[in-house]
C-alpha atoms as a PDB file:
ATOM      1  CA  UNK A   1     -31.401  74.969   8.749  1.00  0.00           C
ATOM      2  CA  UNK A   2     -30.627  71.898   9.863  1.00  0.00           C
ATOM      3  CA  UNK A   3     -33.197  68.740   9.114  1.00  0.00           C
ATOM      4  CA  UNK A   4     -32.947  64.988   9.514  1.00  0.00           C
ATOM      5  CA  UNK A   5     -33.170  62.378   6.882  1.00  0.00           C
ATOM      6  CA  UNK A   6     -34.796  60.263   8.816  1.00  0.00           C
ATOM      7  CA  UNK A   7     -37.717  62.455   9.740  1.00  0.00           C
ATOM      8  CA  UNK A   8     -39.091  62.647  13.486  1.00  0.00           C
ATOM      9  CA  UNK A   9     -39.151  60.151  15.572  1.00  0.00           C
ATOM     10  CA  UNK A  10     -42.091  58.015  16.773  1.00  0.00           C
ATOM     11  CA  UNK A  11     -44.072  57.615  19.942  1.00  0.00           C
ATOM     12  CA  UNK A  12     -44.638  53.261  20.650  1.00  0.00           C
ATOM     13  CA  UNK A  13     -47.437  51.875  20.573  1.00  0.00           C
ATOM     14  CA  UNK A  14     -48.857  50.421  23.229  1.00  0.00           C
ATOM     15  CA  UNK A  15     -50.860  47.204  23.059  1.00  0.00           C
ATOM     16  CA  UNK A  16     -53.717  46.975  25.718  1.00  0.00           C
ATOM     17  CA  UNK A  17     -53.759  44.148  28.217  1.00  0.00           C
ATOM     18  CA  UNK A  18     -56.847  42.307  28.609  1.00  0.00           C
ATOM     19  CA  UNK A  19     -57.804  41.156  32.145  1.00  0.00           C
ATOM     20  CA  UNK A  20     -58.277  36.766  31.750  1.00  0.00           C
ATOM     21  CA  UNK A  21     -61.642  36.751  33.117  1.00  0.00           C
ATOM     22  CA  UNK A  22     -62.721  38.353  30.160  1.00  0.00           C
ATOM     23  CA  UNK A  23     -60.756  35.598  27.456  1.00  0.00           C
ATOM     24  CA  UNK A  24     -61.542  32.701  29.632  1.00  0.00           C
ATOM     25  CA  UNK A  25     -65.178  32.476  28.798  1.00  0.00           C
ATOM     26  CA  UNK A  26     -63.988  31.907  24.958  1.00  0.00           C
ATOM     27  CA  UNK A  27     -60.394  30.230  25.454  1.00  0.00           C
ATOM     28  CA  UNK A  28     -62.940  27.610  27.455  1.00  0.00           C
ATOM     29  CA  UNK A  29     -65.509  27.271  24.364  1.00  0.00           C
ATOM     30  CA  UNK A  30     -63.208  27.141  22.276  1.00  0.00           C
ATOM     31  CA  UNK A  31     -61.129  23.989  24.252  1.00  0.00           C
ATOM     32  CA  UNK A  32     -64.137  22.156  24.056  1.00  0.00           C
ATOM     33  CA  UNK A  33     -64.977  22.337  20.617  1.00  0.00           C
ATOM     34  CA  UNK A  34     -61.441  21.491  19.902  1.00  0.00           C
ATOM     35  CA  UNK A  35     -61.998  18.139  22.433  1.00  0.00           C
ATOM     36  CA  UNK A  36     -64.947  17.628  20.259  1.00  0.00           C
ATOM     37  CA  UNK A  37     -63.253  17.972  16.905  1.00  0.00           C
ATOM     38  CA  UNK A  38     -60.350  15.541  18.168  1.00  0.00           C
ATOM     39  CA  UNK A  39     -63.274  12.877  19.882  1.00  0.00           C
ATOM     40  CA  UNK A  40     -64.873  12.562  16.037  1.00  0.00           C
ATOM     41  CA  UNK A  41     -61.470  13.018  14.069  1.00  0.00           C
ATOM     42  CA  UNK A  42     -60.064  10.222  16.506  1.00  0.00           C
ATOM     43  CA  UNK A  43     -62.416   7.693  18.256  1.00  0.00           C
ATOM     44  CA  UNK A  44     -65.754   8.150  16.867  1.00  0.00           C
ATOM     45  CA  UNK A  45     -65.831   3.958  15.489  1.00  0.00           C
ATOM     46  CA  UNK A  46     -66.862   0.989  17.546  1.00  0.00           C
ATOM     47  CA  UNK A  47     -67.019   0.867  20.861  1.00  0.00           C
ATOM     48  CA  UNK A  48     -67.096   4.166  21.878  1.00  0.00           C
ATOM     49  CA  UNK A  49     -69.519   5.656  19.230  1.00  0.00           C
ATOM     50  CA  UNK A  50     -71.834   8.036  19.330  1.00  0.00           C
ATOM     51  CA  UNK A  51     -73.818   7.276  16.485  1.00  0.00           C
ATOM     52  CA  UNK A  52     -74.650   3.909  14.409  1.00  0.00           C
ATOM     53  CA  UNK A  53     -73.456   3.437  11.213  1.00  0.00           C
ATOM     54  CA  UNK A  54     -70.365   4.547   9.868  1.00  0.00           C
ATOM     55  CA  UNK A  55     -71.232   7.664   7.943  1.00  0.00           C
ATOM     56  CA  UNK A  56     -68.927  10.069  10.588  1.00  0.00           C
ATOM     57  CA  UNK A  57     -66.336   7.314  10.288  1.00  0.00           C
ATOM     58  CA  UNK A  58     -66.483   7.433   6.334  1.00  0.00           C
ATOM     59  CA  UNK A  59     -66.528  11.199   6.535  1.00  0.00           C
ATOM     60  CA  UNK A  60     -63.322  11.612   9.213  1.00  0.00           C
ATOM     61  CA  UNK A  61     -61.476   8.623   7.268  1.00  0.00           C
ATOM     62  CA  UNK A  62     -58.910  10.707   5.491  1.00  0.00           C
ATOM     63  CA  UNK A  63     -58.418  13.323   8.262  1.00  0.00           C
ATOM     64  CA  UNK A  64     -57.245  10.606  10.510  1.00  0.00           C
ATOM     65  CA  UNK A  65     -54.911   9.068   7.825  1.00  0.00           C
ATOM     66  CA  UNK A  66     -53.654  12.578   7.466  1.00  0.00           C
ATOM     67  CA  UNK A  67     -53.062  13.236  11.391  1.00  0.00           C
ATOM     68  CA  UNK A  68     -51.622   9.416  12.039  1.00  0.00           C
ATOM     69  CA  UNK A  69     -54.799   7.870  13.847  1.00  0.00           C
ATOM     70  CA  UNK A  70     -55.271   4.551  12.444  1.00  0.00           C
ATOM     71  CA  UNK A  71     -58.858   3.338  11.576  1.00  0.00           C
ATOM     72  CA  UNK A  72     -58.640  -0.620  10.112  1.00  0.00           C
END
């Protein structure tokens, strides 16, 4: 009676592959809301603003301290 210590053996598992046309509809949303994010995080004062004031600018200020865009 003969057994192995390691027990049986185990099949692979396969991980599916998912066709692009169905991940480019959300790897595209997703690039723009990242373009978005880095627009406010990074230019949103003077110029090239979107909005008066400088509420978004106030509320971005540290974020682009902390990623190296500088803002004075």
């Amino acid at each position: 009676m003969a057994q192995s210590m390691f027990g049986s053996v185990s099949q692979p598992v396969s991980i599916p592959v998912v066709p692009l046309r169905e991940i480019m509809p959300y790897a595209v949303f997703g690039g723009l809301l990242m373009l978005l994010a880095i627009y406010f995080v990074s230019a949103e004062q003077g110029a090239t603003s979107m909005f008066h004031g400088t509420m978004v600018h106030e509320f971005l200020h540290d974020g682009r301290h902390l990623l190296g865009f500088p803002c004075h």
